[in-house]
C-alpha atoms as a PDB file:
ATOM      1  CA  UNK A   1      90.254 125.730  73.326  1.00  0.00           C
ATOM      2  CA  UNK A   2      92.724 126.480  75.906  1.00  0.00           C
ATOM      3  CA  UNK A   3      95.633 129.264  75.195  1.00  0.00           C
ATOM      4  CA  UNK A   4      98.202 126.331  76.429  1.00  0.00           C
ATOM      5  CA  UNK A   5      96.885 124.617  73.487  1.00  0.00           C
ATOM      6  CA  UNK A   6     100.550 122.591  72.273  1.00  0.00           C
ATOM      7  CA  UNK A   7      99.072 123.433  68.430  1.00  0.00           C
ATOM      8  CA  UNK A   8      98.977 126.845  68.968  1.00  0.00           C
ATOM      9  CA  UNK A   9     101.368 129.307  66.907  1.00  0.00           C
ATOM     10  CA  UNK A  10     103.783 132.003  68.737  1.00  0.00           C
ATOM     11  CA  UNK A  11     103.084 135.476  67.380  1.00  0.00           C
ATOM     12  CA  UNK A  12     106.496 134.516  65.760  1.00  0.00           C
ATOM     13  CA  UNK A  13     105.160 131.700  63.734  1.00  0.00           C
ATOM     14  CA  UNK A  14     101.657 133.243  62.966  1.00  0.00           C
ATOM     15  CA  UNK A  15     104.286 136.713  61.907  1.00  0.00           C
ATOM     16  CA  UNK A  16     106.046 133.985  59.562  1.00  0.00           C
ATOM     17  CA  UNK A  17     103.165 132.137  58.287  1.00  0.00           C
ATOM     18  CA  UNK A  18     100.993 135.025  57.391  1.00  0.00           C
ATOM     19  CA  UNK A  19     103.958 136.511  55.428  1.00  0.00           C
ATOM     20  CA  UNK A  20     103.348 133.351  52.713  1.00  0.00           C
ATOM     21  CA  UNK A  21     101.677 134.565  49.431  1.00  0.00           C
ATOM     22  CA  UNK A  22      98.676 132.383  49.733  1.00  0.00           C
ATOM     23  CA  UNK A  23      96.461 130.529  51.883  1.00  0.00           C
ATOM     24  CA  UNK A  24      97.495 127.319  51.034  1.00  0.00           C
ATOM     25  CA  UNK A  25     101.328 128.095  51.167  1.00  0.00           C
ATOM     26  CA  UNK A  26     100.377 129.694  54.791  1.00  0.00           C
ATOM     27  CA  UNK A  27      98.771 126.588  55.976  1.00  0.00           C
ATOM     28  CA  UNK A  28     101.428 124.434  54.732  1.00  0.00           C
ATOM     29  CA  UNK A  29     104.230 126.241  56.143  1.00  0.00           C
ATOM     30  CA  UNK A  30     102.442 126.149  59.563  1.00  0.00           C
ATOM     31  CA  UNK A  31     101.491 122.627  59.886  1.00  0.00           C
ATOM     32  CA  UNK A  32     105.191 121.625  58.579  1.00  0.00           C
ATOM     33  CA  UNK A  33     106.776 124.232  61.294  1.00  0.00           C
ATOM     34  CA  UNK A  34     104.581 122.842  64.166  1.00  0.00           C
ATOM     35  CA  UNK A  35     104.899 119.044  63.204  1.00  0.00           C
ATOM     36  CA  UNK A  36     108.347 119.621  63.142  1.00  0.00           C
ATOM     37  CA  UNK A  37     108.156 120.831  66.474  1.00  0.00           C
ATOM     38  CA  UNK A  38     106.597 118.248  68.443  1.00  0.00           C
ATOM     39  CA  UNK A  39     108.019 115.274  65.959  1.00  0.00           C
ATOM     40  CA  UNK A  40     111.290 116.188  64.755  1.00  0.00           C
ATOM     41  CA  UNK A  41     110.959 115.124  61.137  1.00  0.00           C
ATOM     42  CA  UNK A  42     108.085 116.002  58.714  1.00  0.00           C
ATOM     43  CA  UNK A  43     104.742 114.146  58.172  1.00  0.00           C
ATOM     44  CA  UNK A  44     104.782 111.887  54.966  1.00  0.00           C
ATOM     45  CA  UNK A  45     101.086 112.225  54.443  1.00  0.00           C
ATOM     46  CA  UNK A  46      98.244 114.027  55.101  1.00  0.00           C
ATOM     47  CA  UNK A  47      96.755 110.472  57.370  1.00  0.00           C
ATOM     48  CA  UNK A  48      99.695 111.729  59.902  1.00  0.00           C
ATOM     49  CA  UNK A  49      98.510 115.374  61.302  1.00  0.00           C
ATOM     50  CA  UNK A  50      96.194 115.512  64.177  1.00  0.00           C
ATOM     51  CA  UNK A  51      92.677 116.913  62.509  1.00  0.00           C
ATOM     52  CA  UNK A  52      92.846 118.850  66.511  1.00  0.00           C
ATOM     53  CA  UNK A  53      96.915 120.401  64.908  1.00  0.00           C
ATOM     54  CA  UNK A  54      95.328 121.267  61.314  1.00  0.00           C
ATOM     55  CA  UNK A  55      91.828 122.601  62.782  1.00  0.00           C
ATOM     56  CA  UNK A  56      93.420 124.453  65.683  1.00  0.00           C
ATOM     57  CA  UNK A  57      96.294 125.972  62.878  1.00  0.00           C
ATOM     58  CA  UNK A  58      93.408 126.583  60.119  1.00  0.00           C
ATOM     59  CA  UNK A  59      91.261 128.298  62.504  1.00  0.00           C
ATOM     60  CA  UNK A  60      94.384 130.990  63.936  1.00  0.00           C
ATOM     61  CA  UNK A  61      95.523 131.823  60.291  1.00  0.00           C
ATOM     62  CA  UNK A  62      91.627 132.089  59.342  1.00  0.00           C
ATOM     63  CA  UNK A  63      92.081 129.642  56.351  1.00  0.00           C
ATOM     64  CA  UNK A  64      89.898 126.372  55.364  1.00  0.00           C
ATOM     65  CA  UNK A  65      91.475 123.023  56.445  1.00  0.00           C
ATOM     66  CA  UNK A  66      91.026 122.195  52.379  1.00  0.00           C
ATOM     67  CA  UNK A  67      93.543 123.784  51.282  1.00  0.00           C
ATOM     68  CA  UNK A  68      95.895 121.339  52.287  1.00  0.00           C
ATOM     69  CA  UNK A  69      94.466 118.407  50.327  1.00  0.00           C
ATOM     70  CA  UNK A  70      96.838 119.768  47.561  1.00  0.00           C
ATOM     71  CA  UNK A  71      99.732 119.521  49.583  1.00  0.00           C
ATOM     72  CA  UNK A  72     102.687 117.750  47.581  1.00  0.00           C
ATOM     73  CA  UNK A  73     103.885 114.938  50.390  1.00  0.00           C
ATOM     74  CA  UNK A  74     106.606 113.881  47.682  1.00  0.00           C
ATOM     75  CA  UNK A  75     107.945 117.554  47.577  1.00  0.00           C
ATOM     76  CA  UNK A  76     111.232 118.815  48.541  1.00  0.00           C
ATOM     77  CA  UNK A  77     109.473 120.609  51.520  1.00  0.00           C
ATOM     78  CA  UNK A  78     108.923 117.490  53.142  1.00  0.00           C
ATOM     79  CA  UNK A  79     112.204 116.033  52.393  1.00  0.00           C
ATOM     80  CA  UNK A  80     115.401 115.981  55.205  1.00  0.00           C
ATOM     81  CA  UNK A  81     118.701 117.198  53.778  1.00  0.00           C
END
């Protein structure tokens, strides 16, 4: 995987995601920060992140791609104020 890689994290955003109190909350904050990025609004689902975006993020925070099957899509992280 190339360093140009558009799914790669800044040292900023890996600084920022590591700083979350669990694996799950640091894989969740990552894929929401980076989706927001590229899309400008945040994913609905889980059926709407690139498998490439969530392996490439799982693998630079160290973390399993499972732990976002728990993700709460109906949550107010996900929601536009």
């Amino acid at each position: 995987m190339s360093n140009d890689n558009i799914f790669n994290l800044s040292d900023d955003e890996l600084t920022l995601a590591k700083a979350k109190n669990s694996d799950k909350n640091r894989l969740d904050f990552a894929i929401l920060l980076k989706y927001f990025q590229l899309e400008s609004h945040y994913p609905k689902h889980l059926k709407y992140i690139d498998t490439l975006m969530l392996n490439c993020i799982a693998n630079q925070l160290n973390i399993l791609t499972s732990c976002i099957d728990d993700f709460d899509w109906e949550g107010r992280s996900t929601k536009c104020r």
